[in-house]
N, C-alpha and C. Protein backbone atom coordinates (compact mmCIF):
# COMPACT_ATOMS: atom_id res chain seq x y z
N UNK A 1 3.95 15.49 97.30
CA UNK A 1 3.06 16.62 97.28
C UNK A 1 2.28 16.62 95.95
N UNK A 2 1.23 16.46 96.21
CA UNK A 2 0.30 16.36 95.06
C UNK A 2 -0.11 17.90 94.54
N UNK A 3 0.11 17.90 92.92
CA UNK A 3 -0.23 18.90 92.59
C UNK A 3 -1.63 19.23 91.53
N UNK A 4 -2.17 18.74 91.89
CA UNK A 4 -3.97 18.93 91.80
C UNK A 4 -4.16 20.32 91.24
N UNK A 5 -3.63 21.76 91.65
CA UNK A 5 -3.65 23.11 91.09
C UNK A 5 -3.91 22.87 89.50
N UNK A 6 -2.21 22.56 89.07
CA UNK A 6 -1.89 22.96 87.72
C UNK A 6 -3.04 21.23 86.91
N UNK A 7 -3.02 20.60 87.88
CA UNK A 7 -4.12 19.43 86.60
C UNK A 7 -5.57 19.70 86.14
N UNK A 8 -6.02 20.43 87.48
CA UNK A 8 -7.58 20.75 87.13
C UNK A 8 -7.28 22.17 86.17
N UNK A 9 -6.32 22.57 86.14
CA UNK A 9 -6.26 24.04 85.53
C UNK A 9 -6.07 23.57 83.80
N UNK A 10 -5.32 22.34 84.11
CA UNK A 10 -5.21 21.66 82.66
C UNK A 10 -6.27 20.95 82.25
N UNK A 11 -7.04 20.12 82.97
CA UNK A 11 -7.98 19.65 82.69
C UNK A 11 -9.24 20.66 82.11
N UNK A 12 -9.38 21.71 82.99
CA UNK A 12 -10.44 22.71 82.36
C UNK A 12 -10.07 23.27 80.97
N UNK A 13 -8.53 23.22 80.99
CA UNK A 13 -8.41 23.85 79.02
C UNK A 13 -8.53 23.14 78.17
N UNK A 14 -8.09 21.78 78.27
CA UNK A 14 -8.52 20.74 77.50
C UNK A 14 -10.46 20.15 77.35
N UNK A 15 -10.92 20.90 78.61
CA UNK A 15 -12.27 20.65 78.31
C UNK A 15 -12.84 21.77 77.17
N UNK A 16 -12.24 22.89 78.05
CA UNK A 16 -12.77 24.31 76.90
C UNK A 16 -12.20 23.93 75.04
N UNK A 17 -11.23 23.51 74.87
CA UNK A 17 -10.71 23.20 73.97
C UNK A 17 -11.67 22.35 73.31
N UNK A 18 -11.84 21.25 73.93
CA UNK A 18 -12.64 20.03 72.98
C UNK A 18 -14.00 20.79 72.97
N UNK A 19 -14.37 21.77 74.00
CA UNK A 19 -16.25 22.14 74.05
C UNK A 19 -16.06 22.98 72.29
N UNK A 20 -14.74 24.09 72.13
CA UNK A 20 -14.49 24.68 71.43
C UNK A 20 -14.72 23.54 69.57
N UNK A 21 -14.25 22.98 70.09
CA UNK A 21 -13.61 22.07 68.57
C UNK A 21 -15.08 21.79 68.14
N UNK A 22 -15.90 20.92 68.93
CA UNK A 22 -17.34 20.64 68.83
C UNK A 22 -17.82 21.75 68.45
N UNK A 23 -17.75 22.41 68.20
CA UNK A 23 -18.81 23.92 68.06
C UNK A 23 -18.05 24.22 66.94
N UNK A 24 -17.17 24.29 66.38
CA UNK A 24 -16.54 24.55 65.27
C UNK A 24 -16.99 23.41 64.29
N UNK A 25 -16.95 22.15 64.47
CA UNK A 25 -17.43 21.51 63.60
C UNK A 25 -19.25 21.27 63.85
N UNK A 26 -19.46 21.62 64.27
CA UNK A 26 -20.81 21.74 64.40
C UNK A 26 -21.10 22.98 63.28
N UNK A 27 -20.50 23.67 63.50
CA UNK A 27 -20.59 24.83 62.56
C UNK A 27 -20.47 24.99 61.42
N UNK A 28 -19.41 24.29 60.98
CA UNK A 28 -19.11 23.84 59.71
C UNK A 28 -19.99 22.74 58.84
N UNK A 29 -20.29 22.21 59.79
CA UNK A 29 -21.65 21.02 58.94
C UNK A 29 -22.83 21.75 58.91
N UNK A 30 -23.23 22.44 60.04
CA UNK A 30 -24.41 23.66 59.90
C UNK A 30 -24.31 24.34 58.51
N UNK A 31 -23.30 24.81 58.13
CA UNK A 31 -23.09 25.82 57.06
C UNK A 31 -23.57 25.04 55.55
N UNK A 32 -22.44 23.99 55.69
CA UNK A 32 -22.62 23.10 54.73
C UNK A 32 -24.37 22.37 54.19
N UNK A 33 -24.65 22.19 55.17
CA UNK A 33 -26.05 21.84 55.09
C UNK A 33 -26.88 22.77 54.78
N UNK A 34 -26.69 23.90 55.24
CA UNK A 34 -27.67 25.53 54.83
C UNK A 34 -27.11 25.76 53.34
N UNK A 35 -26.16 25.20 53.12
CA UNK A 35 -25.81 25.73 51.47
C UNK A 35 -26.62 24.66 50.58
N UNK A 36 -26.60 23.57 50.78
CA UNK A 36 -26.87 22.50 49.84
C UNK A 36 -28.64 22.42 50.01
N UNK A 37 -28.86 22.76 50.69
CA UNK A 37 -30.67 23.06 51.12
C UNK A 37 -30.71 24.47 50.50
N UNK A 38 -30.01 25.18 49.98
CA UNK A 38 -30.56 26.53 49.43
C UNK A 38 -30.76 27.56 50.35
N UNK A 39 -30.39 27.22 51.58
CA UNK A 39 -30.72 28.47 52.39
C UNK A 39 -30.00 29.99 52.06
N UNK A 40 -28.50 29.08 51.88
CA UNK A 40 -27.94 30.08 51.45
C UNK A 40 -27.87 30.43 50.02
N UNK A 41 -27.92 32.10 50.09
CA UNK A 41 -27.32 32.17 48.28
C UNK A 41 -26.13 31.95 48.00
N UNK A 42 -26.26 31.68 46.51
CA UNK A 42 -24.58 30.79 46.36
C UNK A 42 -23.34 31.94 46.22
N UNK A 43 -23.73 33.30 45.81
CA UNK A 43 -22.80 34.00 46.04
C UNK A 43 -22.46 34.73 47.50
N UNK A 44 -22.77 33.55 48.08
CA UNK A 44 -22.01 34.15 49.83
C UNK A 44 -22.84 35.80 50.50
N UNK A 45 -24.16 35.81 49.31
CA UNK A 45 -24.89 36.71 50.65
C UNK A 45 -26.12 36.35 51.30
N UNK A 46 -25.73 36.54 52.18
CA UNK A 46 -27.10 35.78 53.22
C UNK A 46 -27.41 36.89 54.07
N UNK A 47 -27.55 37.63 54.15
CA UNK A 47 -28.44 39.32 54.13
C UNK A 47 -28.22 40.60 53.12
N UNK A 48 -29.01 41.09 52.75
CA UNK A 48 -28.91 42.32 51.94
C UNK A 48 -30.11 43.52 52.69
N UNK A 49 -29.04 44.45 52.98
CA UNK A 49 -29.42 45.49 53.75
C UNK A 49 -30.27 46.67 51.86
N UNK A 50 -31.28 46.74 52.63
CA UNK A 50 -32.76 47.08 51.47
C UNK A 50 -32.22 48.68 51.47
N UNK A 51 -32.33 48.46 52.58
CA UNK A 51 -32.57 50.44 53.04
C UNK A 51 -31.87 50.71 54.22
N UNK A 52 -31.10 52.15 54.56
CA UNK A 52 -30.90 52.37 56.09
C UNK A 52 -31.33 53.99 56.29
N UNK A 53 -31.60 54.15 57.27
CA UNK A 53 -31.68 55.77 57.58
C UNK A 53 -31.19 55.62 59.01
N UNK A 54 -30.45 57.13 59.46
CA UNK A 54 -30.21 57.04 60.56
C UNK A 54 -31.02 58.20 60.98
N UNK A 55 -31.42 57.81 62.52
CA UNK A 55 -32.59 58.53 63.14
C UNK A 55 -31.62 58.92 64.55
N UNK A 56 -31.06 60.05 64.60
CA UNK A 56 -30.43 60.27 65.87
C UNK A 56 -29.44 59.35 66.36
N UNK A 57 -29.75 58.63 67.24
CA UNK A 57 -28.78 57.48 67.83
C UNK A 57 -28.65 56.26 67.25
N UNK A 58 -30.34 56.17 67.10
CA UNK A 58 -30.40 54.87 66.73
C UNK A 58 -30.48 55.04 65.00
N UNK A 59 -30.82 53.89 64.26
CA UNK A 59 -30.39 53.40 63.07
C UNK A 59 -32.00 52.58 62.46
N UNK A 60 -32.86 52.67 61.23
CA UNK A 60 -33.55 52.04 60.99
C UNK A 60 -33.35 51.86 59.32
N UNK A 61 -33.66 50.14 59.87
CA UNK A 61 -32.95 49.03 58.98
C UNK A 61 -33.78 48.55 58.01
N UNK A 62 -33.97 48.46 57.20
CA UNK A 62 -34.88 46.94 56.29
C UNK A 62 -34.05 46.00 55.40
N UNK A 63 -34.01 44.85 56.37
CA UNK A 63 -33.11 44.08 55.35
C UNK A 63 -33.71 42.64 54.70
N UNK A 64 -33.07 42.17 53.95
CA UNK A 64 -33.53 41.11 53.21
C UNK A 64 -33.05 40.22 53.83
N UNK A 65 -33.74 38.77 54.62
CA UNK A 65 -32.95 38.22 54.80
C UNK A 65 -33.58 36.53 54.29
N UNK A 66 -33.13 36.17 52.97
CA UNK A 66 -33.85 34.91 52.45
C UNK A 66 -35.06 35.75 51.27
N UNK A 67 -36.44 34.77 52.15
CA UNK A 67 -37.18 34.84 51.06
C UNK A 67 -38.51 36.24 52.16
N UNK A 68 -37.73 36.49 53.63
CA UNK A 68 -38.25 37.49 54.18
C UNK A 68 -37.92 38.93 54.03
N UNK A 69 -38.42 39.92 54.44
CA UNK A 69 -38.10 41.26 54.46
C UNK A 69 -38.08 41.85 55.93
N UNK A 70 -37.55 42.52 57.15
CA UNK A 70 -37.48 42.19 58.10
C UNK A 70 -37.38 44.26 58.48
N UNK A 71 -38.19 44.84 58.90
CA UNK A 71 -37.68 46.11 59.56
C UNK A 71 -37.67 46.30 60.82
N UNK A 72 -36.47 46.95 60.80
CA UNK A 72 -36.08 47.33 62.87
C UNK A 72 -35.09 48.44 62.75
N UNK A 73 -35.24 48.50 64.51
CA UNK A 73 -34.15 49.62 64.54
C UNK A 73 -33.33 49.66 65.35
N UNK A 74 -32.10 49.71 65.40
CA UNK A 74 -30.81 49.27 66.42
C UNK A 74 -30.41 50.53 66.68
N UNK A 75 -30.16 50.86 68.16
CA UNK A 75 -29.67 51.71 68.50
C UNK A 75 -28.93 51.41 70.32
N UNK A 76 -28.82 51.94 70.81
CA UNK A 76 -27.94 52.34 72.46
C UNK A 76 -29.26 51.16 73.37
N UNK A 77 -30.04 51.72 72.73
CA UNK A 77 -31.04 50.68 73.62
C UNK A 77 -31.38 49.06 73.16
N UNK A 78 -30.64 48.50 72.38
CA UNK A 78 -30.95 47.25 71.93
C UNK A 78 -31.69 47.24 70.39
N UNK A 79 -31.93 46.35 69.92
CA UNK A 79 -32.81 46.08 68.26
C UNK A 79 -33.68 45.73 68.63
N UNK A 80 -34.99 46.09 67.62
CA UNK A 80 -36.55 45.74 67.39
C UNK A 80 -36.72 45.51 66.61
N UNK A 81 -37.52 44.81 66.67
CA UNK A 81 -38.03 44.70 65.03
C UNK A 81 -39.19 45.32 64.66
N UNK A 82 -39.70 45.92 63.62
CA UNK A 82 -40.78 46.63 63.53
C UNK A 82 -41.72 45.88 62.42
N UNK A 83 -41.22 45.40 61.86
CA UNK A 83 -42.40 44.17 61.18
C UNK A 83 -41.63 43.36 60.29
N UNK A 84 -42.22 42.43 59.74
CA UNK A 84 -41.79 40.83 58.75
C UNK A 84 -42.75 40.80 57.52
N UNK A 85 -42.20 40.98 56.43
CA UNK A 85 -42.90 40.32 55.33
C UNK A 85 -42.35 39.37 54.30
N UNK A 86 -43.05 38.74 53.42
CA UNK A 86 -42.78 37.68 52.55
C UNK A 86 -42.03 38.77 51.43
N UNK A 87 -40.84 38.53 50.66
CA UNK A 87 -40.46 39.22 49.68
C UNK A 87 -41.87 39.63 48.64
N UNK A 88 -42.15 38.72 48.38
CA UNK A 88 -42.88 38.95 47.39
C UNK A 88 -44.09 39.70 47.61
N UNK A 89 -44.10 40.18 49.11
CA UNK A 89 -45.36 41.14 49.51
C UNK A 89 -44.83 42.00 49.31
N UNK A 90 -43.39 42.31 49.66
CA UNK A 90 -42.73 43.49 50.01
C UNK A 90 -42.45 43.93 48.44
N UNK A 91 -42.54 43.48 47.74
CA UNK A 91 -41.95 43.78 46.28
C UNK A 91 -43.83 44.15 45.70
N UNK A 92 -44.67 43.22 46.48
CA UNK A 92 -46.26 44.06 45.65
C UNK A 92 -46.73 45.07 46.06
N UNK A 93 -46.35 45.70 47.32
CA UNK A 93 -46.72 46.76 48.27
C UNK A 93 -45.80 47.76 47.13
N UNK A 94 -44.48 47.68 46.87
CA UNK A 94 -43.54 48.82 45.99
C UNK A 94 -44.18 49.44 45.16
N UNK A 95 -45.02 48.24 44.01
CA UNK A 95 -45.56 48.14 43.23
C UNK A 95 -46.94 49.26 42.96
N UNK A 96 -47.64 48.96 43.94
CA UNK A 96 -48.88 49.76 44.13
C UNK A 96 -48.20 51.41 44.94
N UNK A 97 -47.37 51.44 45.69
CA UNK A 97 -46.65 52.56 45.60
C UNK A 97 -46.16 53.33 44.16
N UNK A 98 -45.97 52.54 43.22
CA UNK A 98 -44.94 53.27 42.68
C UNK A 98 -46.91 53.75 41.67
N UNK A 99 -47.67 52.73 41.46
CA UNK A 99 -48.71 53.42 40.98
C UNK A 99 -49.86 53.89 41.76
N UNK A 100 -49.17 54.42 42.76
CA UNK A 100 -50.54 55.25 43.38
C UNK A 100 -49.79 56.96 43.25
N UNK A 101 -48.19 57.03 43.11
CA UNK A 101 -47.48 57.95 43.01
C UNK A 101 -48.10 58.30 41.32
N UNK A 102 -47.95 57.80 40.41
CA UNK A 102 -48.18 57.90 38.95
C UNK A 102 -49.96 58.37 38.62
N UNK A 103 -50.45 58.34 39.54
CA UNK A 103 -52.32 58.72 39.70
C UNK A 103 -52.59 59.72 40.44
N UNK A 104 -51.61 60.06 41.26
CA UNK A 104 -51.35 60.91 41.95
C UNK A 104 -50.72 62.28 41.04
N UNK A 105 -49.91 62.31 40.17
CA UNK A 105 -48.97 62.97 39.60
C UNK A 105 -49.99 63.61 38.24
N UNK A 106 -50.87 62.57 37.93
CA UNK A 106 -51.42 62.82 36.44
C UNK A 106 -52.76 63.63 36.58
């Protein structure tokens, strides 16, 4: 009596297993490679949340992520994004904020 049940049942964990292992080291060389290319920062943060407010349910975000600036808003209904800028826009836009407040004031 051939038992075919318990082999394909073994055979499928040993596939999930090895699909598993591949993806783990895939992952690990991914990482490795994003560090040594600079993607990542070297002190292990690779987003910095700018700002949050919460708006009722949902949540609006601006976070840093790299050399972008990224706003959205996550809530019950899924994330959006509400726009993308270059840091360094997002840091000249502050800028002219902080002196249109100071012309404003005087």
């Amino acid at each position: 009596m051939p038992v075919t049940g318990e082999l394909s049942l073994l055979s499928y964990v040993l596939r999930v297993a090895l699909a598993l292992a591949i993806i783990a080291v895939g992952a690990f060389f991914f990482v490795r490679h994003a560090k040594s290319k600079g993607w990542v920062k070297q002190n292990g943060t690779y987003v910095e949340v700018i700002a949050s407010l919460p708006m009722g349910k949902d949540v609006f975000f601006v976070l840093r992520c790299g050399p972008d600036v990224f706003a959205l808003t996550s809530g019950s209904a899924g994330t959006r994004l509400i726009g993308r800028w270059k840091y360094e826009e997002w840091l000249g836009w502050e800028e002219k904020e902080r002196q249109r407040k100071k012309i404003a004031e005087d």
